[in-house]
PDB file of N, CA and C in Angstrom:
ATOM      1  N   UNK A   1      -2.925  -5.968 -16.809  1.00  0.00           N
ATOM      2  CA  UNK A   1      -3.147  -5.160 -15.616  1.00  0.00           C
ATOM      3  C   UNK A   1      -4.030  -5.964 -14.652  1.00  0.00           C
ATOM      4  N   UNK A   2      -3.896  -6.184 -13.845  1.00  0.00           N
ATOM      5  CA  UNK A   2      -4.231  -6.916 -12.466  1.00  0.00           C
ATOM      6  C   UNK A   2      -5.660  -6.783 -11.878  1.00  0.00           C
ATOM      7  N   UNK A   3      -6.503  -6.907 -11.503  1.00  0.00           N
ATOM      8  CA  UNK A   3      -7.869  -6.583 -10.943  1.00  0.00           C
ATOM      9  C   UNK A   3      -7.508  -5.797  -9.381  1.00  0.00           C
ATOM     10  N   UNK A   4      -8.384  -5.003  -9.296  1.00  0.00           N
ATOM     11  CA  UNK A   4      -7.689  -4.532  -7.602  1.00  0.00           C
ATOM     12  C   UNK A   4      -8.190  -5.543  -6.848  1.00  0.00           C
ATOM     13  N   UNK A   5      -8.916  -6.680  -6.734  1.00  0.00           N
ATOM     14  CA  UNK A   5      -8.819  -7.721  -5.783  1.00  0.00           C
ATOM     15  C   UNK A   5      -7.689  -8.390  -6.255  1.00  0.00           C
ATOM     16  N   UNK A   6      -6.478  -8.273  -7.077  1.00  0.00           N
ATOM     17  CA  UNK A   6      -5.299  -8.942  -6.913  1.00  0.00           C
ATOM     18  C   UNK A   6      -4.823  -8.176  -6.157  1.00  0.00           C
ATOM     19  N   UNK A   7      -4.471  -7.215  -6.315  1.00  0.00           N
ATOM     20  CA  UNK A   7      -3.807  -5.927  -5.695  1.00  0.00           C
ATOM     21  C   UNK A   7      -4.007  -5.822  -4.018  1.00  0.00           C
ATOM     22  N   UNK A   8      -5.335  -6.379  -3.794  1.00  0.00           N
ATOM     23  CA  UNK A   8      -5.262  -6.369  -2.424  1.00  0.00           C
ATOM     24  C   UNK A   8      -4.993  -7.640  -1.835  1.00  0.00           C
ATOM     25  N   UNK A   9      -5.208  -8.961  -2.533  1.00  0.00           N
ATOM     26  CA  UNK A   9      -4.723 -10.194  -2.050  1.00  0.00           C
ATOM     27  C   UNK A   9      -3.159 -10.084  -2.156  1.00  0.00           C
ATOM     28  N   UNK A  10      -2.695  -9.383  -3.056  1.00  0.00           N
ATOM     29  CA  UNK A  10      -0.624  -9.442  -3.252  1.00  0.00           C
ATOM     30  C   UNK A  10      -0.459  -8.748  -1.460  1.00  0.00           C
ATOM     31  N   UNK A  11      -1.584  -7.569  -1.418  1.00  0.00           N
ATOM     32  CA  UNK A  11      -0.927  -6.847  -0.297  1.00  0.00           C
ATOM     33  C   UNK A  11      -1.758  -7.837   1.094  1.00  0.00           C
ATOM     34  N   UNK A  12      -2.178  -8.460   1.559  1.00  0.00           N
ATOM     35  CA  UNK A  12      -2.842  -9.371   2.035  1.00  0.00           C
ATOM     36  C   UNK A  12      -1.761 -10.623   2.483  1.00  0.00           C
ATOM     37  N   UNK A  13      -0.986 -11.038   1.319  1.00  0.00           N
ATOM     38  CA  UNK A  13      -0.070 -12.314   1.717  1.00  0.00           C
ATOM     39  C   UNK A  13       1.069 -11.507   1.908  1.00  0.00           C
ATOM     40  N   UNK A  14       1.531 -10.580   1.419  1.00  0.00           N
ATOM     41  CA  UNK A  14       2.677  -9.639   1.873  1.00  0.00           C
ATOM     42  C   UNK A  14       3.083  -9.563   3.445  1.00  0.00           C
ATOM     43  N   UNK A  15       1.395  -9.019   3.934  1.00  0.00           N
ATOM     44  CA  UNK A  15       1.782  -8.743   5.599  1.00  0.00           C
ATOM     45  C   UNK A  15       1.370  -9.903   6.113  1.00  0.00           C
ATOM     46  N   UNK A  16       0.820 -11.185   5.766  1.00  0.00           N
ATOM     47  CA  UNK A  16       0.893 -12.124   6.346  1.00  0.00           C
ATOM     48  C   UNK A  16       2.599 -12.828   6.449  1.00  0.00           C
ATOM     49  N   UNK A  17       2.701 -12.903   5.478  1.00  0.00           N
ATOM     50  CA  UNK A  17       4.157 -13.356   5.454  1.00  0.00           C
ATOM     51  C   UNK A  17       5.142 -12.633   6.513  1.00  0.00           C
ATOM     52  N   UNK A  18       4.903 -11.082   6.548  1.00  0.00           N
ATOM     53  CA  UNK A  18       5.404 -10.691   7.704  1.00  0.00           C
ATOM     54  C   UNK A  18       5.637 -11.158   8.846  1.00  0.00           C
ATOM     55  N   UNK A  19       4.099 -10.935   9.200  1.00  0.00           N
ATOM     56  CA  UNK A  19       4.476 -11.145  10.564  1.00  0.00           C
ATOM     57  C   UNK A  19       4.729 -12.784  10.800  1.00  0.00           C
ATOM     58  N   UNK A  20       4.547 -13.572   9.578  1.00  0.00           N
ATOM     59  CA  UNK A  20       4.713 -14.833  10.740  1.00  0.00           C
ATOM     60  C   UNK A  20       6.166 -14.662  10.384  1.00  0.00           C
ATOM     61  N   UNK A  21       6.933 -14.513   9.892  1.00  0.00           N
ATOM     62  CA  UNK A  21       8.262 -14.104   9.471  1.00  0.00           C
ATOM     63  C   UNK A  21       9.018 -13.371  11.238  1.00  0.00           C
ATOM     64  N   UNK A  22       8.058 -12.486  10.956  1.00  0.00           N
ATOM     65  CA  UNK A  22       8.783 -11.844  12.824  1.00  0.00           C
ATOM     66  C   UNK A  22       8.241 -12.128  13.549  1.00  0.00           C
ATOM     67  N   UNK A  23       7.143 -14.073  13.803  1.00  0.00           N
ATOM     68  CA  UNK A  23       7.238 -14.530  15.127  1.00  0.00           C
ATOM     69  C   UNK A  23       5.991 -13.894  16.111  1.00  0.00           C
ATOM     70  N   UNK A  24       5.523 -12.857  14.977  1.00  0.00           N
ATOM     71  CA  UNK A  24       4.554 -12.391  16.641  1.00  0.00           C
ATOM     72  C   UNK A  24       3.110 -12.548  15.565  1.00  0.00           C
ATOM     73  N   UNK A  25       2.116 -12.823  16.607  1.00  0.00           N
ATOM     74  CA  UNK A  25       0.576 -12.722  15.975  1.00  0.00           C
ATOM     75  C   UNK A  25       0.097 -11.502  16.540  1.00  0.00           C
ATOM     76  N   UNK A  26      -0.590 -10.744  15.951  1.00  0.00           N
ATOM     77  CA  UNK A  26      -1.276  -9.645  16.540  1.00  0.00           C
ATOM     78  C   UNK A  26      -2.719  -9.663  16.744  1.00  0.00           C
ATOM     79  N   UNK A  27      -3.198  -9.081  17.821  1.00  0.00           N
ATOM     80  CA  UNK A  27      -4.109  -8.803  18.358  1.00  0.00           C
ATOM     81  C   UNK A  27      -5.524  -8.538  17.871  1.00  0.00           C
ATOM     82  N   UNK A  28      -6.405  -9.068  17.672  1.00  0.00           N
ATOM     83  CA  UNK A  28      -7.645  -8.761  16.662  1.00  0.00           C
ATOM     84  C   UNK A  28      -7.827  -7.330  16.144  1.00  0.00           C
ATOM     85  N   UNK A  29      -7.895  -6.100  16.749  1.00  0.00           N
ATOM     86  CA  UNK A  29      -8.109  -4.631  16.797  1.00  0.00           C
ATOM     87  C   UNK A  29      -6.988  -4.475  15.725  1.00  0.00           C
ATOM     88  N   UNK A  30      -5.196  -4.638  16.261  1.00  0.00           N
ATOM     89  CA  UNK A  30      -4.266  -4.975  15.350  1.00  0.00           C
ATOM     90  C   UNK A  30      -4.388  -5.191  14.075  1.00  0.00           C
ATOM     91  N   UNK A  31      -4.967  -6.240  13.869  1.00  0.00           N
ATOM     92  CA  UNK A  31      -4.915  -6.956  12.730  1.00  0.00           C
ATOM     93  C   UNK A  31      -6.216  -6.161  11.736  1.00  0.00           C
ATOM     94  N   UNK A  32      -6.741  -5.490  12.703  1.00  0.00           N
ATOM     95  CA  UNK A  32      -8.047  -5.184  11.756  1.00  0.00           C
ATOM     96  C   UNK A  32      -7.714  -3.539  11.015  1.00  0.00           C
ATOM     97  N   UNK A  33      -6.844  -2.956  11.921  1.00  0.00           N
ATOM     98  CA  UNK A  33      -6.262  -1.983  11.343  1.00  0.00           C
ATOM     99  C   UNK A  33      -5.197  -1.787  10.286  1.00  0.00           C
ATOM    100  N   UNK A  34      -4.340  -3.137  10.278  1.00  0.00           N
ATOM    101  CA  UNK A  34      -3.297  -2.938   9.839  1.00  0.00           C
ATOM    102  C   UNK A  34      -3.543  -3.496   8.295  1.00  0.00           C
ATOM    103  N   UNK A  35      -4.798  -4.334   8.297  1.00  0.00           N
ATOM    104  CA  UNK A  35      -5.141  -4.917   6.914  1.00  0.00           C
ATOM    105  C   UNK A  35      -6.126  -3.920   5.914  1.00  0.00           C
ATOM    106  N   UNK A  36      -6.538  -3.234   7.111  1.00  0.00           N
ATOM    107  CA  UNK A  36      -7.156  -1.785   6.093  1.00  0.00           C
ATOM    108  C   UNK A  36      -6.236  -1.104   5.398  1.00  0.00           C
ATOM    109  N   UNK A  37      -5.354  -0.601   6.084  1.00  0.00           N
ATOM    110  CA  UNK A  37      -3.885   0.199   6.126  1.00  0.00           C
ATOM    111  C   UNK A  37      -3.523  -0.783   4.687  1.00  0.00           C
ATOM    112  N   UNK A  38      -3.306  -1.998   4.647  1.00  0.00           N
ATOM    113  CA  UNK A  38      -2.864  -2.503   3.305  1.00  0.00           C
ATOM    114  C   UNK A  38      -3.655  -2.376   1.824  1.00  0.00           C
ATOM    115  N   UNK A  39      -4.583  -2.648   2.529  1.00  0.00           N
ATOM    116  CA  UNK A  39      -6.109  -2.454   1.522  1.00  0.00           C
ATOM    117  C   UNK A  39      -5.560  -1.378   0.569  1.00  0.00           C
ATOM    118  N   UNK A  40      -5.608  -0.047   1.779  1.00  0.00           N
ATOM    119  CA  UNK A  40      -5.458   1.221   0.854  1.00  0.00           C
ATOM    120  C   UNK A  40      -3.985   1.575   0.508  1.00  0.00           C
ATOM    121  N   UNK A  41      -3.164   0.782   0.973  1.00  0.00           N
ATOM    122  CA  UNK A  41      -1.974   1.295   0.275  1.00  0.00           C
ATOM    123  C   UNK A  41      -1.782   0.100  -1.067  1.00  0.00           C
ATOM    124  N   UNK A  42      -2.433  -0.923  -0.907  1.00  0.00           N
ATOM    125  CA  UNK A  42      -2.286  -1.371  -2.160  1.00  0.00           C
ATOM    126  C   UNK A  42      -3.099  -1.356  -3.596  1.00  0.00           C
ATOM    127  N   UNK A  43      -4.100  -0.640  -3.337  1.00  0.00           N
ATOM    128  CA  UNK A  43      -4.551   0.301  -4.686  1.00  0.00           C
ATOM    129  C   UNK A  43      -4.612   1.577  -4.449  1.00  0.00           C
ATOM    130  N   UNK A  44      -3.839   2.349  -3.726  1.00  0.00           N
ATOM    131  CA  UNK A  44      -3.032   3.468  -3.657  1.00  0.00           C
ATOM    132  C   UNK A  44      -2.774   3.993  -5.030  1.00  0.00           C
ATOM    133  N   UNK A  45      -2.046   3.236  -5.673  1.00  0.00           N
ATOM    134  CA  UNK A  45      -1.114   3.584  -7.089  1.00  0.00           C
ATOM    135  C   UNK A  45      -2.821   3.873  -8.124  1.00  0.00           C
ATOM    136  N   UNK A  46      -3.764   3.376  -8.229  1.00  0.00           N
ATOM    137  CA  UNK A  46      -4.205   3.587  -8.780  1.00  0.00           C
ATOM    138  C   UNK A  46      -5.536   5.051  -8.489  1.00  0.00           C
ATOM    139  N   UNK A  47      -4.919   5.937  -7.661  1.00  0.00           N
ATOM    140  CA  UNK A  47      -5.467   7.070  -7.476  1.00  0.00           C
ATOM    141  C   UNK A  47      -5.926   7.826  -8.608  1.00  0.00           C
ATOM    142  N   UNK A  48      -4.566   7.851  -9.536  1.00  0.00           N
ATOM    143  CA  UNK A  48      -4.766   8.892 -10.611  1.00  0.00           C
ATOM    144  C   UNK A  48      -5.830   8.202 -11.464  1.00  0.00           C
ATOM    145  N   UNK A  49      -6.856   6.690 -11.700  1.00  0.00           N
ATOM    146  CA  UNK A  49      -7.433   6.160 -12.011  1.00  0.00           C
ATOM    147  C   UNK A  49      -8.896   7.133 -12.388  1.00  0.00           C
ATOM    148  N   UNK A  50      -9.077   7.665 -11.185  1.00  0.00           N
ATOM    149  CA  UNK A  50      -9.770   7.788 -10.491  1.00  0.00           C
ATOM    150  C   UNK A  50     -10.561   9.470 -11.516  1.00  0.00           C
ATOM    151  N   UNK A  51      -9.328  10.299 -11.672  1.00  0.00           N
ATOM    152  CA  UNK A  51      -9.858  11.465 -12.997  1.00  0.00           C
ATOM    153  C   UNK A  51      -9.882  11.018 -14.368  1.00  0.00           C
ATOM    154  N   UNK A  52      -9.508  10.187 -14.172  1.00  0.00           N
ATOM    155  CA  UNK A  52      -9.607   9.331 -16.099  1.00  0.00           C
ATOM    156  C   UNK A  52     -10.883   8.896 -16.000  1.00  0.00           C
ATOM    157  N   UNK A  53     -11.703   8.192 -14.997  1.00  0.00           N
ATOM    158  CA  UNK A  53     -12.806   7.895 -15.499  1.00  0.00           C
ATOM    159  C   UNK A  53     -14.009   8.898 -14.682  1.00  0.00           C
ATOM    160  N   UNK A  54     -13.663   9.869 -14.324  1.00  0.00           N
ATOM    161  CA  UNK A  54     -14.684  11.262 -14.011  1.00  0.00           C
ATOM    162  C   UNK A  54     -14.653  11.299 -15.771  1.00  0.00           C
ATOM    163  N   UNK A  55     -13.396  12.238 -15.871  1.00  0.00           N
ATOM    164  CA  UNK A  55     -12.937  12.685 -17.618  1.00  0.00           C
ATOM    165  C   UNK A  55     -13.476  11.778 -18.780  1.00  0.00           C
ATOM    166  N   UNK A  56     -13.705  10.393 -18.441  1.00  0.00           N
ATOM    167  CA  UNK A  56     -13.522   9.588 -19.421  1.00  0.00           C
ATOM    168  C   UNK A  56     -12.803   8.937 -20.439  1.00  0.00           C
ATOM    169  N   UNK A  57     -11.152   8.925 -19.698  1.00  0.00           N
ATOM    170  CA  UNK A  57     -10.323   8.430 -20.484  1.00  0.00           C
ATOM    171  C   UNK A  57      -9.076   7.960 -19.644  1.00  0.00           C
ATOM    172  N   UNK A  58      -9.435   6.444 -19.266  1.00  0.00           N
ATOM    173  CA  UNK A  58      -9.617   5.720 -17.991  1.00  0.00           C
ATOM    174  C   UNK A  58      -7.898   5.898 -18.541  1.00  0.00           C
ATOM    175  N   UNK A  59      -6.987   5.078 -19.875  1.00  0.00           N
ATOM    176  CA  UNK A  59      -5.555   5.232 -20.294  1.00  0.00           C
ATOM    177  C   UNK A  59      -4.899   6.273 -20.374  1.00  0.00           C
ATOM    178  N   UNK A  60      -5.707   7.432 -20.487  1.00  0.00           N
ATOM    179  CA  UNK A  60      -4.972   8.623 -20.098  1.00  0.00           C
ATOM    180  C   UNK A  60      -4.547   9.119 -19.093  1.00  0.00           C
ATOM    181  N   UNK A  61      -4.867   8.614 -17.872  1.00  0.00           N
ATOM    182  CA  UNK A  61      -4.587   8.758 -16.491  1.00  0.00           C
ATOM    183  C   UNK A  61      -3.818   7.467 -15.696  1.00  0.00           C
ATOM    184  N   UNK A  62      -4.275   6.437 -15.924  1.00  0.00           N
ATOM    185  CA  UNK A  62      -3.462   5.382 -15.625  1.00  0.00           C
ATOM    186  C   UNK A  62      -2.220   4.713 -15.837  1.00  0.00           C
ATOM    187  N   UNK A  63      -1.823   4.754 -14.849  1.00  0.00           N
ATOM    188  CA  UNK A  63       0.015   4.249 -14.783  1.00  0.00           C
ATOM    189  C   UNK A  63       0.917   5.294 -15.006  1.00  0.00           C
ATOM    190  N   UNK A  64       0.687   6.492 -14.678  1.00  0.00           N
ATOM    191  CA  UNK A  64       1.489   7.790 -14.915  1.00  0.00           C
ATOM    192  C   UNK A  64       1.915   8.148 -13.526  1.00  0.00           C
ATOM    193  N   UNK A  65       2.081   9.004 -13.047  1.00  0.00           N
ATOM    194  CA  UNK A  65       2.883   9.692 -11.508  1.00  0.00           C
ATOM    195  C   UNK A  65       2.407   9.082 -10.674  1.00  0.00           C
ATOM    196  N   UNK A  66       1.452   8.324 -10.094  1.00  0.00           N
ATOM    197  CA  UNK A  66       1.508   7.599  -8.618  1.00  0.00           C
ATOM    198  C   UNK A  66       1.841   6.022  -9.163  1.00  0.00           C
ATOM    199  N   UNK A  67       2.309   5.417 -10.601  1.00  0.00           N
ATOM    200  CA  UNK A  67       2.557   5.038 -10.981  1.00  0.00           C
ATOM    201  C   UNK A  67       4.126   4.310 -10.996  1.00  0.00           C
ATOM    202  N   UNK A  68       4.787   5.548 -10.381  1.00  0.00           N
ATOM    203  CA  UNK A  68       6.943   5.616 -10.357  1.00  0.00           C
ATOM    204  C   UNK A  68       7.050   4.849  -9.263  1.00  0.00           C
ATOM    205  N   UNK A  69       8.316   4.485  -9.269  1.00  0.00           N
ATOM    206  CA  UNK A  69       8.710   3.925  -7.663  1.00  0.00           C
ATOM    207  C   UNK A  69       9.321   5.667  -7.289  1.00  0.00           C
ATOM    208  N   UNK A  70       9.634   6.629  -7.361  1.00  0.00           N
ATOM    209  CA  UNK A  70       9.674   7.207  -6.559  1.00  0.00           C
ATOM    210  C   UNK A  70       8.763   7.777  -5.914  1.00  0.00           C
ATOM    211  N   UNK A  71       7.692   7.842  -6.034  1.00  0.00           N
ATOM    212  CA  UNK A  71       6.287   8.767  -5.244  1.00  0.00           C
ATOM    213  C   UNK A  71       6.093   7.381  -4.541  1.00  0.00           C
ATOM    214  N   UNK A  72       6.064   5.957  -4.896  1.00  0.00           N
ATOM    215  CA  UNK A  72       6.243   4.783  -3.796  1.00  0.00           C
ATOM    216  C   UNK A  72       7.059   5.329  -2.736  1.00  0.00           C
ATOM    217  N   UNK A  73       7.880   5.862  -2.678  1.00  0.00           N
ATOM    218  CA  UNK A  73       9.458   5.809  -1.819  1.00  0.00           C
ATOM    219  C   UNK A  73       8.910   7.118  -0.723  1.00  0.00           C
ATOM    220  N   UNK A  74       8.327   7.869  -1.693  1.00  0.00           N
ATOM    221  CA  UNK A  74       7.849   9.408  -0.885  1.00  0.00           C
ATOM    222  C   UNK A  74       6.462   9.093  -0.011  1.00  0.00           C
ATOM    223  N   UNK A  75       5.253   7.965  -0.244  1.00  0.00           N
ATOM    224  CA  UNK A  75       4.233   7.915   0.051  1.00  0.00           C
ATOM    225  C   UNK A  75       5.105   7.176   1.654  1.00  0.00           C
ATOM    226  N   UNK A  76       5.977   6.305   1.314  1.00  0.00           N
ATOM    227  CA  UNK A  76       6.331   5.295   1.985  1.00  0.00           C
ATOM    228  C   UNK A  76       7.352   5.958   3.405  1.00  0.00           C
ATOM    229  N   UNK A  77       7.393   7.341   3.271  1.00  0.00           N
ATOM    230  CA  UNK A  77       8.000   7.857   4.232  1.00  0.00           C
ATOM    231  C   UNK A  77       7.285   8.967   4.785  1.00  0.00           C
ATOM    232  N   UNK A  78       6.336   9.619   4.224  1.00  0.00           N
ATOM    233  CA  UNK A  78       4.988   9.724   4.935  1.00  0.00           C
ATOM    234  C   UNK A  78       4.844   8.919   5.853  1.00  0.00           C
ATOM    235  N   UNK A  79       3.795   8.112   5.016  1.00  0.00           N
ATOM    236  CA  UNK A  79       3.093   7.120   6.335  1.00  0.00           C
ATOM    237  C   UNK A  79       3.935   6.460   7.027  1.00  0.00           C
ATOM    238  N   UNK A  80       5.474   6.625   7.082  1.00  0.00           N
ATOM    239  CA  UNK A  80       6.459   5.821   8.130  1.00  0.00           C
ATOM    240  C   UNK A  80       6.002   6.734   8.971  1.00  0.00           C
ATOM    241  N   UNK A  81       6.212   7.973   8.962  1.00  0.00           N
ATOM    242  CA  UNK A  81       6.327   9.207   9.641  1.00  0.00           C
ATOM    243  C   UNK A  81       4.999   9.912  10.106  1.00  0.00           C
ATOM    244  N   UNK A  82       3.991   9.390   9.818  1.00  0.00           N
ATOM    245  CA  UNK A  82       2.688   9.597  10.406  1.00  0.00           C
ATOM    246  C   UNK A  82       2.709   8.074  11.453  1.00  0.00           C
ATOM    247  N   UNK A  83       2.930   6.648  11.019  1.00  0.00           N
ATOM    248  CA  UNK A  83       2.534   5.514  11.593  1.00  0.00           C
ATOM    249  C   UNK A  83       3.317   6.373  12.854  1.00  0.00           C
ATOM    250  N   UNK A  84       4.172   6.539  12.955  1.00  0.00           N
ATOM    251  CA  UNK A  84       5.389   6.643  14.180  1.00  0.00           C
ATOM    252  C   UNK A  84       5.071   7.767  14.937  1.00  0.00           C
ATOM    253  N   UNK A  85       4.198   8.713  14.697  1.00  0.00           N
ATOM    254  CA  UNK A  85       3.702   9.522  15.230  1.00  0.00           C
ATOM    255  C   UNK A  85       2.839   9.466  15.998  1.00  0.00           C
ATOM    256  N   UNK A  86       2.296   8.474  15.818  1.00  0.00           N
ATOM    257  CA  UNK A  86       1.307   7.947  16.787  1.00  0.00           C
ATOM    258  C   UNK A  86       1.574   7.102  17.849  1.00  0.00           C
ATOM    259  N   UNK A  87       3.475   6.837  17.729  1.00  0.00           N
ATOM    260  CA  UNK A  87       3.312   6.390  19.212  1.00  0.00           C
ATOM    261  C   UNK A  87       3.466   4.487  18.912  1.00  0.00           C
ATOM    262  N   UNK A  88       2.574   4.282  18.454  1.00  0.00           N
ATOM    263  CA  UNK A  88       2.102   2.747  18.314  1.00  0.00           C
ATOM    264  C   UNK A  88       3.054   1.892  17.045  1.00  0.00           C
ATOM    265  N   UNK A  89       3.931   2.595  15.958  1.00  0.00           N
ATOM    266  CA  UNK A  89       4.403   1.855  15.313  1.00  0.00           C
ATOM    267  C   UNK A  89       5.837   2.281  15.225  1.00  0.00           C
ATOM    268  N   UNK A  90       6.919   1.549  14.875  1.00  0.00           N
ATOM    269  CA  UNK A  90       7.890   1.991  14.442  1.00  0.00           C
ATOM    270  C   UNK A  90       8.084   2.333  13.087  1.00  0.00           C
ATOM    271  N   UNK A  91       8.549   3.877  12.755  1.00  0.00           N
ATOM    272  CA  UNK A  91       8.768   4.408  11.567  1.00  0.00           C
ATOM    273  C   UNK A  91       9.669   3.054  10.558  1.00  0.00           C
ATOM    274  N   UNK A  92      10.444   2.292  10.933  1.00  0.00           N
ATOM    275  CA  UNK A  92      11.035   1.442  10.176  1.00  0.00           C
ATOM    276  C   UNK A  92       9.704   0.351   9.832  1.00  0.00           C
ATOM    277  N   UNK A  93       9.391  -0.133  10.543  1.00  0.00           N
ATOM    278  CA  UNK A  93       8.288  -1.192  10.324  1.00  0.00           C
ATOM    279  C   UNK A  93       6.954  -0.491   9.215  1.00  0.00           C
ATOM    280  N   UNK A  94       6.412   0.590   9.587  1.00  0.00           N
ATOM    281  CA  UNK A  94       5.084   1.672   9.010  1.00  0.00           C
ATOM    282  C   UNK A  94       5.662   1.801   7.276  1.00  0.00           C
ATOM    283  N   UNK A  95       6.960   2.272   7.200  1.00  0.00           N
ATOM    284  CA  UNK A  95       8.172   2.500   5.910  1.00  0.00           C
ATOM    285  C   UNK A  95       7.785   1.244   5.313  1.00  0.00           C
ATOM    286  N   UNK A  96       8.541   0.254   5.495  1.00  0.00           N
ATOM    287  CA  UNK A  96       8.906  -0.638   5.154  1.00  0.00           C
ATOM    288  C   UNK A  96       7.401  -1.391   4.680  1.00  0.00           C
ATOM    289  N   UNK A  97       6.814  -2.091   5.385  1.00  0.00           N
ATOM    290  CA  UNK A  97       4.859  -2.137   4.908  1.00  0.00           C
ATOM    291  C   UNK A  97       4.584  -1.420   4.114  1.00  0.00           C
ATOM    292  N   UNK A  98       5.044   0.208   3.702  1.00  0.00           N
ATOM    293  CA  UNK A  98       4.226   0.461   3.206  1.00  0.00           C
ATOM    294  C   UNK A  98       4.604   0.470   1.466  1.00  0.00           C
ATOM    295  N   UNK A  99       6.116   0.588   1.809  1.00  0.00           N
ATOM    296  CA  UNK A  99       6.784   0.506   0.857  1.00  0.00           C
ATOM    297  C   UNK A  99       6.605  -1.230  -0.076  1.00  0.00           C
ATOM    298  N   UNK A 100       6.482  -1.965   0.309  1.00  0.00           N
ATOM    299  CA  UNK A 100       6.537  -3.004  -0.428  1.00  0.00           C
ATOM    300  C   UNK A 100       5.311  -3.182  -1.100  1.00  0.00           C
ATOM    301  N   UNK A 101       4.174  -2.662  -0.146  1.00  0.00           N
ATOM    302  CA  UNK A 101       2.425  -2.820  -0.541  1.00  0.00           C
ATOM    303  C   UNK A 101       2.319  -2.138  -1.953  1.00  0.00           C
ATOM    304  N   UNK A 102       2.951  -0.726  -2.039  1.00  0.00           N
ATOM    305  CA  UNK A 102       2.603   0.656  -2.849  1.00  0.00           C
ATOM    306  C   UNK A 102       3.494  -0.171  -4.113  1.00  0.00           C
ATOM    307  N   UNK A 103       4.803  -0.289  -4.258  1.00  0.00           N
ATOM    308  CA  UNK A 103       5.650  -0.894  -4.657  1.00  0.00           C
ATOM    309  C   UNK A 103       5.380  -2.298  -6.106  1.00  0.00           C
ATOM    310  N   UNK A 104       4.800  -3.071  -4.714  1.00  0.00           N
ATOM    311  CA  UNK A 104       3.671  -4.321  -5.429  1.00  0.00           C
ATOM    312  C   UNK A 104       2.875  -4.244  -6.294  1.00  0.00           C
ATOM    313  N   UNK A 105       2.561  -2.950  -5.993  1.00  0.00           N
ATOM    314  CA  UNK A 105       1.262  -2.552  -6.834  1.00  0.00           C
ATOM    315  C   UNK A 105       1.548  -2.116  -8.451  1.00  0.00           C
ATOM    316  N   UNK A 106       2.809  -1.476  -8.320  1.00  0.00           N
ATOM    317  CA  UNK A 106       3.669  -0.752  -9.656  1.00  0.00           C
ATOM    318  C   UNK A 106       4.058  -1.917 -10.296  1.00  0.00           C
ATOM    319  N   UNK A 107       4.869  -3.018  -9.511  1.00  0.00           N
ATOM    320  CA  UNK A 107       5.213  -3.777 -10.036  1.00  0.00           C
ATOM    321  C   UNK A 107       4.289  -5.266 -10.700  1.00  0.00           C
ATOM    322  N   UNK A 108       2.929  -5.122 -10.249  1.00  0.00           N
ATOM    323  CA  UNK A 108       2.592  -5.831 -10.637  1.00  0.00           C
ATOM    324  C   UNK A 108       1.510  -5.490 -11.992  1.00  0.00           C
ATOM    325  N   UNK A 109       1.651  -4.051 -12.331  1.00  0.00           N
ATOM    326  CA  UNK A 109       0.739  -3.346 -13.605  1.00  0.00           C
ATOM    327  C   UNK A 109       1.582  -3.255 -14.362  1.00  0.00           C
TER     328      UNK A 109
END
């Protein structure tokens, strides 16, 4: 199982690769939002973490339901659908980010 500073460096070279991939650099403010936005969607998955060690039984909670690629798929059309709501992102682009970050995360535990 991965350290969450992997988890946030996987999601870190992810959207770097992006954007130089689509050619555009973004804007300092940009960039400062959109790497938070990764931050938390890439130890996202480990939410349910989070009552295992209130409870004290850190394996009993970990890697179970925010764990699936489908609650990936459901988180990932949310926040398409909130990013796009605001005007400032496209629901395909917000989806797609968020989906690979959340995704990464499953796949790499």
């Amino acid at each position: 199982m991965p350290s969450p500073i992997a988890h946030l460096a996987a999601g870190y070279v992810v959207t770097r690769v992006a954007w130089r991939a689509s050619g555009r650099d973004p804007d300092g403010r940009t960039t400062a939002v959109v790497l938070a936005w990764v931050a938390v969607l890439s130890v996202l998955p480990d939410f349910d973490s989070a009552l295992g060690i209130v409870l004290g039984d850190f394996g009993r909670f970990h890697n179970n339901l925010t764990h699936s690629l489908f609650v990936g798929i459901v988180v990932a059309v949310v926040a398409g659908g909130l990013a796009a709501a605001s005007g400032r992102v496209r629901f395909r682009t917000a989806c797609g980010l968020t989906l690979v970050c959340y995704e990464l995360h499953v796949v790499m535990d």
